[in-house]
PDB file of N, CA and C in Angstrom:
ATOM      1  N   UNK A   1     -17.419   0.108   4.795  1.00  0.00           N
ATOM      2  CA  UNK A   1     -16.397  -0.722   4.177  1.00  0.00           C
ATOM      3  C   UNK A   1     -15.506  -1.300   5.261  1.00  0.00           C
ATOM      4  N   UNK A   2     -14.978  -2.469   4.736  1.00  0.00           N
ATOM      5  CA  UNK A   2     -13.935  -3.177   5.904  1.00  0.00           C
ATOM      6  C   UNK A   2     -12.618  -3.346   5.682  1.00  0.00           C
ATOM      7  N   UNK A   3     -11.569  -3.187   5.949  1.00  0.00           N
ATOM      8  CA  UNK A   3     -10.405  -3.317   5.220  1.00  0.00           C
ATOM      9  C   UNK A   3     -10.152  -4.959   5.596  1.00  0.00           C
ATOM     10  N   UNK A   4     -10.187  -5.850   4.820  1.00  0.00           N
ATOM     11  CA  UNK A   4     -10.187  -7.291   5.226  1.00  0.00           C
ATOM     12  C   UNK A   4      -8.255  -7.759   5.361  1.00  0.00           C
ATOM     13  N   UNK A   5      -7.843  -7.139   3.983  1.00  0.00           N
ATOM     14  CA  UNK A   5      -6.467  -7.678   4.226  1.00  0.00           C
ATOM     15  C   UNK A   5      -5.624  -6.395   3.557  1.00  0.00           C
ATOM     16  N   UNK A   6      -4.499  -5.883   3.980  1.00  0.00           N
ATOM     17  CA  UNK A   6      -3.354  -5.476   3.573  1.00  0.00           C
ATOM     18  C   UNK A   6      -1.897  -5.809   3.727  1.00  0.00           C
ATOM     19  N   UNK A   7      -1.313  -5.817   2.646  1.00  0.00           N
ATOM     20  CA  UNK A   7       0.306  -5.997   2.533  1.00  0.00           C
ATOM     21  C   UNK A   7       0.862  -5.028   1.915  1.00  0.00           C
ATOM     22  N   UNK A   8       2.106  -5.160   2.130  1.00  0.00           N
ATOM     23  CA  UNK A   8       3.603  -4.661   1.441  1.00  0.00           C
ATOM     24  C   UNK A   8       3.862  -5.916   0.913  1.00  0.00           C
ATOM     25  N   UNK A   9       3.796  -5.999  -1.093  1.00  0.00           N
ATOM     26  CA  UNK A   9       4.481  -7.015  -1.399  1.00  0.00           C
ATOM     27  C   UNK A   9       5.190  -6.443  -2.769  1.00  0.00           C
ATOM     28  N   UNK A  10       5.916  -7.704  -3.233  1.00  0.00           N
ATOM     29  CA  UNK A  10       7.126  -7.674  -4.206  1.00  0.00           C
ATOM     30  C   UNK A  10       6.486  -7.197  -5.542  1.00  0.00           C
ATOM     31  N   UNK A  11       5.285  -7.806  -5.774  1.00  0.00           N
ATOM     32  CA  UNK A  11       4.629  -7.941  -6.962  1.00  0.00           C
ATOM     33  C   UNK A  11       3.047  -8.136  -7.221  1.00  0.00           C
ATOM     34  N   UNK A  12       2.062  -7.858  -8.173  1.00  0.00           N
ATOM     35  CA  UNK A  12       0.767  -7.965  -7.929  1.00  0.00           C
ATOM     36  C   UNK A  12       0.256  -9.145  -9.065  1.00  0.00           C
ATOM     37  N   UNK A  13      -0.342 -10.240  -9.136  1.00  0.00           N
ATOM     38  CA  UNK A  13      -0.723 -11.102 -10.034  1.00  0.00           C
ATOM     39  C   UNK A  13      -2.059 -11.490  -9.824  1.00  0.00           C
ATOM     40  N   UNK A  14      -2.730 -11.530 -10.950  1.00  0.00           N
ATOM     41  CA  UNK A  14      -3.933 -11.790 -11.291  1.00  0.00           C
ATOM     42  C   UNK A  14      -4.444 -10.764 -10.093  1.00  0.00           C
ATOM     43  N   UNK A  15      -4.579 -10.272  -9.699  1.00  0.00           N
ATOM     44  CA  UNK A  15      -4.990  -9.241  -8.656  1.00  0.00           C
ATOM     45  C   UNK A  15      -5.107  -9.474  -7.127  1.00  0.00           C
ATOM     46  N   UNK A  16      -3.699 -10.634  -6.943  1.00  0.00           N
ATOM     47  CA  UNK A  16      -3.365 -10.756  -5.671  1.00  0.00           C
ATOM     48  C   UNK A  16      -2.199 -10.253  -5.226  1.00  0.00           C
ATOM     49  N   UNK A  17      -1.683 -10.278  -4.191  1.00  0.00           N
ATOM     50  CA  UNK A  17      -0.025  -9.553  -3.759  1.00  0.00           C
ATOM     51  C   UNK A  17       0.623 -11.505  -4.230  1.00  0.00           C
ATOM     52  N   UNK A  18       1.939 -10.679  -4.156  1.00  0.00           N
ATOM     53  CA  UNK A  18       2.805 -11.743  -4.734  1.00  0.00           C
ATOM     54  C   UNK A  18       4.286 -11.713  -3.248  1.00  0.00           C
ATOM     55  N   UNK A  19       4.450 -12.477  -2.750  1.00  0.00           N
ATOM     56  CA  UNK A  19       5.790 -12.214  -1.983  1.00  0.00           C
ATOM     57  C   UNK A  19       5.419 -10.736  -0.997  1.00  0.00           C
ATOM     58  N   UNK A  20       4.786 -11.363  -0.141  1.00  0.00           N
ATOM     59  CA  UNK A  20       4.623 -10.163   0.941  1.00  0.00           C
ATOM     60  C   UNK A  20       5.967 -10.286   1.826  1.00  0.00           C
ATOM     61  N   UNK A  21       6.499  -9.089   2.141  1.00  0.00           N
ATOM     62  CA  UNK A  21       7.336  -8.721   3.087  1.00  0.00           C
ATOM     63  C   UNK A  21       7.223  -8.061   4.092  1.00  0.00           C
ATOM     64  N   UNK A  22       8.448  -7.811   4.849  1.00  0.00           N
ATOM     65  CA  UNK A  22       8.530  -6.235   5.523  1.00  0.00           C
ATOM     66  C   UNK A  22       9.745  -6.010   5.709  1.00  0.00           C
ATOM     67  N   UNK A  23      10.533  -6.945   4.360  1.00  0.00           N
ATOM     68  CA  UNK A  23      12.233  -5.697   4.083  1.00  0.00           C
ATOM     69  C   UNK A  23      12.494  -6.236   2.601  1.00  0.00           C
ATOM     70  N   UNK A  24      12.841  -5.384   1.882  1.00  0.00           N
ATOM     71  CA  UNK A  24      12.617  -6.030   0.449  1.00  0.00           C
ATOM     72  C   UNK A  24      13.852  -5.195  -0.498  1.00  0.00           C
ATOM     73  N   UNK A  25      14.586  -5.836  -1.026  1.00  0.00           N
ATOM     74  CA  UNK A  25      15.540  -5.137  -1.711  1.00  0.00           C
ATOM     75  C   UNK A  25      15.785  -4.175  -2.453  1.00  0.00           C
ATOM     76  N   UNK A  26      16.739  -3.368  -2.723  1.00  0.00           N
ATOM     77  CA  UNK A  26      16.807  -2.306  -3.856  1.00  0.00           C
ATOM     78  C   UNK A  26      16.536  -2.516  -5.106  1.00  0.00           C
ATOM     79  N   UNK A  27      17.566  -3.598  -5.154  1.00  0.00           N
ATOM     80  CA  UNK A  27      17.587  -4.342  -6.603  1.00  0.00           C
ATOM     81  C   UNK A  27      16.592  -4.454  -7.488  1.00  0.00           C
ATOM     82  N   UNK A  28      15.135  -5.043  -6.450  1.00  0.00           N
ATOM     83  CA  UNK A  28      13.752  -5.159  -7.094  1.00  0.00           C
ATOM     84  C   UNK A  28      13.451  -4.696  -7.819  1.00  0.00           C
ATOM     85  N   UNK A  29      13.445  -2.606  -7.840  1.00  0.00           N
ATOM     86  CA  UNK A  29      13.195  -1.614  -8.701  1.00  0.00           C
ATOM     87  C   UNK A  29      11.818  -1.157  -8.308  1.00  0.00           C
ATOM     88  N   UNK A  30      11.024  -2.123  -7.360  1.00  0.00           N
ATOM     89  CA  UNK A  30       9.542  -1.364  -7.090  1.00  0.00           C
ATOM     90  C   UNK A  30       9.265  -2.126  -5.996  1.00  0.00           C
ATOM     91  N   UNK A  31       8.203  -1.580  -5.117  1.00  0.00           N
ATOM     92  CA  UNK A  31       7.164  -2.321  -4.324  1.00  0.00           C
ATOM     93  C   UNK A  31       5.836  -1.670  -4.559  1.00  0.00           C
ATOM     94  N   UNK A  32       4.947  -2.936  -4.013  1.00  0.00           N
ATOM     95  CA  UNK A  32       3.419  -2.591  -3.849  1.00  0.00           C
ATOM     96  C   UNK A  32       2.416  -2.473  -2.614  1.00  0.00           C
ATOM     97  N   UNK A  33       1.810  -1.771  -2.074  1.00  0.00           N
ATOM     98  CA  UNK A  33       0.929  -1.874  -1.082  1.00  0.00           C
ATOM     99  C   UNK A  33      -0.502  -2.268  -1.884  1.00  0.00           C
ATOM    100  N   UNK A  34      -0.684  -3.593  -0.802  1.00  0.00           N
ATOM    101  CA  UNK A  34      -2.077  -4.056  -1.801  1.00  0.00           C
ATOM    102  C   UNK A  34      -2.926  -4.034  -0.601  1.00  0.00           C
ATOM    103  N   UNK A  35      -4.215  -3.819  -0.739  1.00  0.00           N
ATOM    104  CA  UNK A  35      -5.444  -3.658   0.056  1.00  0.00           C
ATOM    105  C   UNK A  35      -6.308  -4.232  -0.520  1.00  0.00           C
ATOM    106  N   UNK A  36      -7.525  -5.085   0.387  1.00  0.00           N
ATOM    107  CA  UNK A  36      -8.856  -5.725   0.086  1.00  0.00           C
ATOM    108  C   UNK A  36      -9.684  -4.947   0.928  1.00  0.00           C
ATOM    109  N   UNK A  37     -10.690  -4.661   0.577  1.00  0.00           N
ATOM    110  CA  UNK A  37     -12.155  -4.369   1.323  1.00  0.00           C
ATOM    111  C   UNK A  37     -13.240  -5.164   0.826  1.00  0.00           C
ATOM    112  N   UNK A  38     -13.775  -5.689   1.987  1.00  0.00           N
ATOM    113  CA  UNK A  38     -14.853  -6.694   1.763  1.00  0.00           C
ATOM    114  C   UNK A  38     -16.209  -6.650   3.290  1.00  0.00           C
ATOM    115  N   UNK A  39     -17.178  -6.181   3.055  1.00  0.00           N
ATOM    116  CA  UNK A  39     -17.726  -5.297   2.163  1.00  0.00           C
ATOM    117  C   UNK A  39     -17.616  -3.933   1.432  1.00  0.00           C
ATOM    118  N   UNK A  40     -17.784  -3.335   0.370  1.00  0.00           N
ATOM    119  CA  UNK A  40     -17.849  -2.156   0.157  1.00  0.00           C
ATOM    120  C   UNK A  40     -19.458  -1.510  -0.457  1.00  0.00           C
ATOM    121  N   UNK A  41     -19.823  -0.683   0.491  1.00  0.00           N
ATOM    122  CA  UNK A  41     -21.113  -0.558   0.703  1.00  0.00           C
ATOM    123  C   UNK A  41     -21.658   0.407  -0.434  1.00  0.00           C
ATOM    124  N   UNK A  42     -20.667   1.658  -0.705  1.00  0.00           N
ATOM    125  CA  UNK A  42     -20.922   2.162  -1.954  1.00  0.00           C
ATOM    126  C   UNK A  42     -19.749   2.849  -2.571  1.00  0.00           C
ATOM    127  N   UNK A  43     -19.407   3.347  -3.556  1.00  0.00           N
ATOM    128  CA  UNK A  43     -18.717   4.016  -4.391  1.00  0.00           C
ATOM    129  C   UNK A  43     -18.019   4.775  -2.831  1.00  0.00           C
ATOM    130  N   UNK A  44     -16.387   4.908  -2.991  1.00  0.00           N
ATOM    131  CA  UNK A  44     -15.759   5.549  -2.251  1.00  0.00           C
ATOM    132  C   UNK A  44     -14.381   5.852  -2.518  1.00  0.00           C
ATOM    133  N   UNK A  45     -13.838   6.434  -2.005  1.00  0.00           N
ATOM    134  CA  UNK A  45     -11.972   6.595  -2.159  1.00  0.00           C
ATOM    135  C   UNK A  45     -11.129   6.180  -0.339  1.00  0.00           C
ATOM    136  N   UNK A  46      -9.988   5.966  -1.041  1.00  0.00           N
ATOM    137  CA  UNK A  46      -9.125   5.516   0.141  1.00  0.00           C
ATOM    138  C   UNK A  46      -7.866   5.677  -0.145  1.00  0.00           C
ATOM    139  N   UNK A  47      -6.921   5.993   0.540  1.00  0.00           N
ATOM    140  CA  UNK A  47      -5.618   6.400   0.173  1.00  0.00           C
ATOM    141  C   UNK A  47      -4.430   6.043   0.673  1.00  0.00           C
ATOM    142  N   UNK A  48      -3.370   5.302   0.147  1.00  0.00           N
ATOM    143  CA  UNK A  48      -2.112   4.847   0.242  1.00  0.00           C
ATOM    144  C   UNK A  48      -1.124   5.958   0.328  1.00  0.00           C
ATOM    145  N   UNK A  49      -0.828   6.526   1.643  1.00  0.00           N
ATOM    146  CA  UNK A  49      -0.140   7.499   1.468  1.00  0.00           C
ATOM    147  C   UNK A  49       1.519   7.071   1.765  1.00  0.00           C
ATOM    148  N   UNK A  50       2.316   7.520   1.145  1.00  0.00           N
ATOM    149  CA  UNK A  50       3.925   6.531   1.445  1.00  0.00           C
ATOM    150  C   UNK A  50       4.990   7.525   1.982  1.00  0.00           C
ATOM    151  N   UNK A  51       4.812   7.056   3.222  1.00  0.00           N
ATOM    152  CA  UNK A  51       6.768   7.725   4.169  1.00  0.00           C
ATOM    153  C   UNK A  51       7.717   7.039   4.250  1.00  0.00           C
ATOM    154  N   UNK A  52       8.786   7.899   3.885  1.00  0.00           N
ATOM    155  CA  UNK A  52      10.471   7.640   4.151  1.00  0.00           C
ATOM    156  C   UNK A  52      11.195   8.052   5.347  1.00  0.00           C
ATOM    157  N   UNK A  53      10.958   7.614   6.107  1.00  0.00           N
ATOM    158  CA  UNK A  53      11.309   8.334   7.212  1.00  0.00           C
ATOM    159  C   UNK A  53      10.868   9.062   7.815  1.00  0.00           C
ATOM    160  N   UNK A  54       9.559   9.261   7.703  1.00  0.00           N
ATOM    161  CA  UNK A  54       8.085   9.897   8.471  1.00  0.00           C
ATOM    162  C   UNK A  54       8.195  11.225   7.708  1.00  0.00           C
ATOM    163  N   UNK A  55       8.509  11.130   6.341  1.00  0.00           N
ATOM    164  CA  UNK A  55       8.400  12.121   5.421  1.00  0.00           C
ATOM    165  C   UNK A  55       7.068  11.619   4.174  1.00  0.00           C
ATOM    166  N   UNK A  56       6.485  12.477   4.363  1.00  0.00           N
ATOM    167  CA  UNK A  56       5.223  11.675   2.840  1.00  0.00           C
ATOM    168  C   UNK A  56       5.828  12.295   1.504  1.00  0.00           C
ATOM    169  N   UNK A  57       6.203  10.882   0.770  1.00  0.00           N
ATOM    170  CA  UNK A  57       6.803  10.993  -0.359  1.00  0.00           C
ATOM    171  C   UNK A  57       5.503  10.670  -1.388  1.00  0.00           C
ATOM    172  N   UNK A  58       4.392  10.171  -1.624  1.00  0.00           N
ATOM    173  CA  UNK A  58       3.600   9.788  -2.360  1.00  0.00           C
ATOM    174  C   UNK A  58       2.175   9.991  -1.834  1.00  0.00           C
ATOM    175  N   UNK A  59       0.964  10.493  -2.268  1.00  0.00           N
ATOM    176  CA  UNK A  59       0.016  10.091  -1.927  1.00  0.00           C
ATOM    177  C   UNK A  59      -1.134   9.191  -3.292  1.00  0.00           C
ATOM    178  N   UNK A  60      -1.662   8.183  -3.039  1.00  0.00           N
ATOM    179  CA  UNK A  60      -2.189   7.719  -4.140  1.00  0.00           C
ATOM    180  C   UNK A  60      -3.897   7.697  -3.806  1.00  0.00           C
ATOM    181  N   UNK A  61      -4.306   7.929  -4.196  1.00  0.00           N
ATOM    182  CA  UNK A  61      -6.328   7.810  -4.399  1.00  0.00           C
ATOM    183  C   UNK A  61      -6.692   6.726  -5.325  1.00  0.00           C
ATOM    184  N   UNK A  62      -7.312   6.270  -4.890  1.00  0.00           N
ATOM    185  CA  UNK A  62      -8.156   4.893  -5.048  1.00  0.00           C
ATOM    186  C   UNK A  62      -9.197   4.817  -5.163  1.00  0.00           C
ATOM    187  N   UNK A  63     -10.231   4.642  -6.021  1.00  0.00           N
ATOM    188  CA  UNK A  63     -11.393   4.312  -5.504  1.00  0.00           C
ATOM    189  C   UNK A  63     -12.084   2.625  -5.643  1.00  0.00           C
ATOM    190  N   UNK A  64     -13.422   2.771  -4.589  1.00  0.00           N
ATOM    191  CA  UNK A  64     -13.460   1.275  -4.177  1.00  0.00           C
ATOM    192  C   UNK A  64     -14.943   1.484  -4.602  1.00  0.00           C
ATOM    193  N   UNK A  65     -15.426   0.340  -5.628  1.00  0.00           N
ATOM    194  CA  UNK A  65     -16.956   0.183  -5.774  1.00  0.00           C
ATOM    195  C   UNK A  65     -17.316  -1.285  -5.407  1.00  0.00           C
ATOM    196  N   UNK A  66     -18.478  -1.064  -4.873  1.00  0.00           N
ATOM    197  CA  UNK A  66     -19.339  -2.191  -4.288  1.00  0.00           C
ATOM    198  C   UNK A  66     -19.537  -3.751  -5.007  1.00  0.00           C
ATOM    199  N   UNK A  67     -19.768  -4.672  -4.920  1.00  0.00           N
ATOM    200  CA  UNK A  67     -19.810  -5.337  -3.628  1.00  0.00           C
ATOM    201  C   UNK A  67     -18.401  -5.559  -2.418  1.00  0.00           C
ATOM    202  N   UNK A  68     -17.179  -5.941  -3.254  1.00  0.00           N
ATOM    203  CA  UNK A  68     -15.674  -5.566  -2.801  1.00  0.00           C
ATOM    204  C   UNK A  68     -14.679  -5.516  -4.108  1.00  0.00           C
ATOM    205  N   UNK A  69     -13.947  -4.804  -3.135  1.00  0.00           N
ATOM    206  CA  UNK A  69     -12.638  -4.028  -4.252  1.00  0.00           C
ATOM    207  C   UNK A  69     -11.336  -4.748  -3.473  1.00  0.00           C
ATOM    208  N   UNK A  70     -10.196  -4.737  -4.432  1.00  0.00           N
ATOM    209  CA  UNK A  70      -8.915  -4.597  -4.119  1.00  0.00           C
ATOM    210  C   UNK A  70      -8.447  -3.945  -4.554  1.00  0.00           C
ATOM    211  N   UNK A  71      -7.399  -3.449  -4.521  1.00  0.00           N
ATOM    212  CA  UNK A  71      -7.019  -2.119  -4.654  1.00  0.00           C
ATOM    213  C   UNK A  71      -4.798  -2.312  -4.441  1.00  0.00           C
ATOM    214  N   UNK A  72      -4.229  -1.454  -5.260  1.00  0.00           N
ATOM    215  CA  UNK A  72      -3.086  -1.391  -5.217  1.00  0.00           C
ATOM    216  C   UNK A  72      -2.355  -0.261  -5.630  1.00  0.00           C
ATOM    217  N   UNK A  73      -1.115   0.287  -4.869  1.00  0.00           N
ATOM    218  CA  UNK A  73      -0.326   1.582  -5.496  1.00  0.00           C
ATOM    219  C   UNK A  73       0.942   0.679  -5.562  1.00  0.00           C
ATOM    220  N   UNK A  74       2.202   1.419  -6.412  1.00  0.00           N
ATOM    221  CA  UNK A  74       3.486   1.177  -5.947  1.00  0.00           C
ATOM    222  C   UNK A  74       4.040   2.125  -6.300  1.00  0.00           C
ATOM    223  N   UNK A  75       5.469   2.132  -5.516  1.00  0.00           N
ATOM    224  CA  UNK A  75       6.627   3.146  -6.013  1.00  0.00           C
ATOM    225  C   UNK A  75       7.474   2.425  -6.458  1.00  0.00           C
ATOM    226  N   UNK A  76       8.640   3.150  -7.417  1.00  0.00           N
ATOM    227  CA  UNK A  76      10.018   2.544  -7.533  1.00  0.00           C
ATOM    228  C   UNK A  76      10.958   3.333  -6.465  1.00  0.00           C
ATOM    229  N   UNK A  77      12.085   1.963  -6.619  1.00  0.00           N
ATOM    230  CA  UNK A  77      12.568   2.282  -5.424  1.00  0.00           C
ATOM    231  C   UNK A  77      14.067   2.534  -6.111  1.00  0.00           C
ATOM    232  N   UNK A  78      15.129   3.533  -5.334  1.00  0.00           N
ATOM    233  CA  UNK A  78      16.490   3.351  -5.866  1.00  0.00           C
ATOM    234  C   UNK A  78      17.581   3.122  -4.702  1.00  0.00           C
ATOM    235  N   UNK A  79      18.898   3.507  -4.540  1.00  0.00           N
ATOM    236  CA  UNK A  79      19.427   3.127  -4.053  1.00  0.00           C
ATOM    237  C   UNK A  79      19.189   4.198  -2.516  1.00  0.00           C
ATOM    238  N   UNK A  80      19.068   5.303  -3.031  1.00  0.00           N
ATOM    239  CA  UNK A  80      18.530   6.548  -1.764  1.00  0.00           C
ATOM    240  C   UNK A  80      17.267   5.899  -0.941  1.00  0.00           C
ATOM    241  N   UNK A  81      16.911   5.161  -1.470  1.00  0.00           N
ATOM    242  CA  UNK A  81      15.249   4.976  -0.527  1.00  0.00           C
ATOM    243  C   UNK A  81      15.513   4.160   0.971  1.00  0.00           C
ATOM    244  N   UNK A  82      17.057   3.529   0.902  1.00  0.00           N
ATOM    245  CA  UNK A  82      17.217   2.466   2.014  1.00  0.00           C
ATOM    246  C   UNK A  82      16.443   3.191   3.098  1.00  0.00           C
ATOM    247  N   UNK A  83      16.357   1.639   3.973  1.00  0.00           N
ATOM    248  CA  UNK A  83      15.843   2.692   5.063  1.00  0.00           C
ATOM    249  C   UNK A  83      14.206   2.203   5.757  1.00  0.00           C
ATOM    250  N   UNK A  84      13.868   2.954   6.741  1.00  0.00           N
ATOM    251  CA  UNK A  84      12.221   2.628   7.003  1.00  0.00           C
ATOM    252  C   UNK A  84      11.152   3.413   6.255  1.00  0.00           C
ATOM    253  N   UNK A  85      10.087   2.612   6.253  1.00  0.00           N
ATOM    254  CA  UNK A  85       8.723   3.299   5.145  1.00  0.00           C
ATOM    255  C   UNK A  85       7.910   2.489   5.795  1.00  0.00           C
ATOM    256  N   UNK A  86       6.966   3.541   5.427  1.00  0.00           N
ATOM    257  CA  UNK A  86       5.524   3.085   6.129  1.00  0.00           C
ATOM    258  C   UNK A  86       4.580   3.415   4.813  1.00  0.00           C
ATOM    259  N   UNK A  87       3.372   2.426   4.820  1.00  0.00           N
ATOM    260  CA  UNK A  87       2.415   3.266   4.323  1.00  0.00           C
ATOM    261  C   UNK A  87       0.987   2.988   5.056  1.00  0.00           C
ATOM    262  N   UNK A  88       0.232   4.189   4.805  1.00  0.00           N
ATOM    263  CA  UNK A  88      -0.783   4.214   6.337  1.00  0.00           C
ATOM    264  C   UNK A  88      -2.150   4.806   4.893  1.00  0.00           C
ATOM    265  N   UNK A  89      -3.430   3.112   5.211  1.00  0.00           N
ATOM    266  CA  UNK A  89      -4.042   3.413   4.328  1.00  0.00           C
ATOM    267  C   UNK A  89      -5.032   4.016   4.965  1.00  0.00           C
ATOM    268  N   UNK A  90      -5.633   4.960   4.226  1.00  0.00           N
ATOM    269  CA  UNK A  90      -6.832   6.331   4.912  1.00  0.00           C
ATOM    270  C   UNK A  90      -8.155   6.635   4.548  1.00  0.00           C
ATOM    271  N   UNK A  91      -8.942   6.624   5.047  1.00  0.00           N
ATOM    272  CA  UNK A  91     -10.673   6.678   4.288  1.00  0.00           C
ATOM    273  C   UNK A  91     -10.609   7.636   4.208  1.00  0.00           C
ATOM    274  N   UNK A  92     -11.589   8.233   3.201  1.00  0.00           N
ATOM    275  CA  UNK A  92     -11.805   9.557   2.994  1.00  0.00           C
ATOM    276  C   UNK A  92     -12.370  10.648   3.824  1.00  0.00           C
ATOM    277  N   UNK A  93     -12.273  10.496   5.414  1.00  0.00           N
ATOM    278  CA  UNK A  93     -12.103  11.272   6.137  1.00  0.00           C
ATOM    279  C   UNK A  93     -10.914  11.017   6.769  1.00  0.00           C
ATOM    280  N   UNK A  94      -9.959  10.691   6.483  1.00  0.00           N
ATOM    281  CA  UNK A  94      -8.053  11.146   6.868  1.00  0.00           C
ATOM    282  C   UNK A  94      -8.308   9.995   8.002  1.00  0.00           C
ATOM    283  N   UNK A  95      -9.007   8.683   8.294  1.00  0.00           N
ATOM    284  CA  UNK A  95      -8.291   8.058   9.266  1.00  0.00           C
ATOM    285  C   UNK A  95      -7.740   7.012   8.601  1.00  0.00           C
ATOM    286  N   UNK A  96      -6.976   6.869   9.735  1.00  0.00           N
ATOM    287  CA  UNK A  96      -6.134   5.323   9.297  1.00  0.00           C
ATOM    288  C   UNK A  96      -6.889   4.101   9.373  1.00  0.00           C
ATOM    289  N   UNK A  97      -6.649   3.754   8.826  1.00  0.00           N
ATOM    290  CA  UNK A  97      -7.320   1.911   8.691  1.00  0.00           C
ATOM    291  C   UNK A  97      -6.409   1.247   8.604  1.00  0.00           C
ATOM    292  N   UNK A  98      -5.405   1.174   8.339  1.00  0.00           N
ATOM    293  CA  UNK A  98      -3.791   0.668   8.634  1.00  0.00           C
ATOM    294  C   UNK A  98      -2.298   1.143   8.415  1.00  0.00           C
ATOM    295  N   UNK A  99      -1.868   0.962   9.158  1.00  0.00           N
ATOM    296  CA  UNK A  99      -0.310   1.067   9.053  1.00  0.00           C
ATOM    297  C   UNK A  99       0.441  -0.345   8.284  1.00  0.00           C
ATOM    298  N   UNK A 100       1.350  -0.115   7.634  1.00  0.00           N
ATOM    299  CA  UNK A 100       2.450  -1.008   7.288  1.00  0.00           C
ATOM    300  C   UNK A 100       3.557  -0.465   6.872  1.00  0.00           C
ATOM    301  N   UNK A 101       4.811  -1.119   8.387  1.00  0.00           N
ATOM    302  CA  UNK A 101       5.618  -0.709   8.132  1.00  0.00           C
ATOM    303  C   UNK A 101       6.877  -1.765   7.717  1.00  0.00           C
ATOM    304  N   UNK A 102       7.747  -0.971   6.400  1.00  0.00           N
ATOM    305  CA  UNK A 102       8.702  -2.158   6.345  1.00  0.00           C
ATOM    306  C   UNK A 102       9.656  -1.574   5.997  1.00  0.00           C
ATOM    307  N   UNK A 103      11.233  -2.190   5.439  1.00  0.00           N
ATOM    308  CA  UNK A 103      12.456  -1.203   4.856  1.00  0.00           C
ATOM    309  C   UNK A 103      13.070  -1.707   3.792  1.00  0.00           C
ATOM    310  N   UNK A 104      13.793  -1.099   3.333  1.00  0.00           N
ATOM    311  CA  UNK A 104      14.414  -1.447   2.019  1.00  0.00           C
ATOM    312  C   UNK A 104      15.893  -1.811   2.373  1.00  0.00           C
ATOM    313  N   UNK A 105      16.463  -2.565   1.557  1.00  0.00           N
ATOM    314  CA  UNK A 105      17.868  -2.650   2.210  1.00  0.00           C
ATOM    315  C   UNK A 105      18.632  -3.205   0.889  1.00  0.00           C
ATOM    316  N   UNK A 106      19.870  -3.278   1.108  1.00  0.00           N
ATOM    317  CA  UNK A 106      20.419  -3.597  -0.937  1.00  0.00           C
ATOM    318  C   UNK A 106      20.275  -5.127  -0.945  1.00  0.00           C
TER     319      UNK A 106
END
């Protein structure tokens, strides 16, 4: 599998990211990490795991079936979350395939 594109965005439509960032307000109430893989060779999982400060607050599982997948998690966010976050997406042997890092701010 290939990870073709990932973001941090505002919103997900028709099954694209909407308003990609990398600082995005409180106010919002949520963000999304969206991922494409293109090819996906067979049935698999991949994981959006989410830090606050190099603390893992979320882990999400995914799975991706063939020919390609996109794929999306989100959290809500409140006024405590300001701050830096990362999320670092992972094949199902724990490596990274990307980092994205961005922050929240009011």
């Amino acid at each position: 599998m290939e990870l073709v594109r990932a973001v941090i965005c505002e919103s997900i439509e028709n099954f694209q990211p909407v308003h990609p960032a990398v600082v995005f307000s409180i106010s919002q109430g949520e963000v999304f990490c969206f991922s494409e893989f293109d090819p996906v060779r067979e049935k698999t999982n991949i994981f959006h795991k989410w830090f606050k400060r190099d603390k893992l607050i979320f882990t999400m599982r995914l799975t991706l079936s063939p020919p390609k997948w996109s794929s999306f998690s989100r959290i809500q966010i409140r006024d405590a979350d300001k701050g830096p976050w990362r999320v670092e997406i992972r094949d199902e042997d724990d490596r990274i395939l990307k980092t994205l890092r961005f922050g929240m701010a009011d």
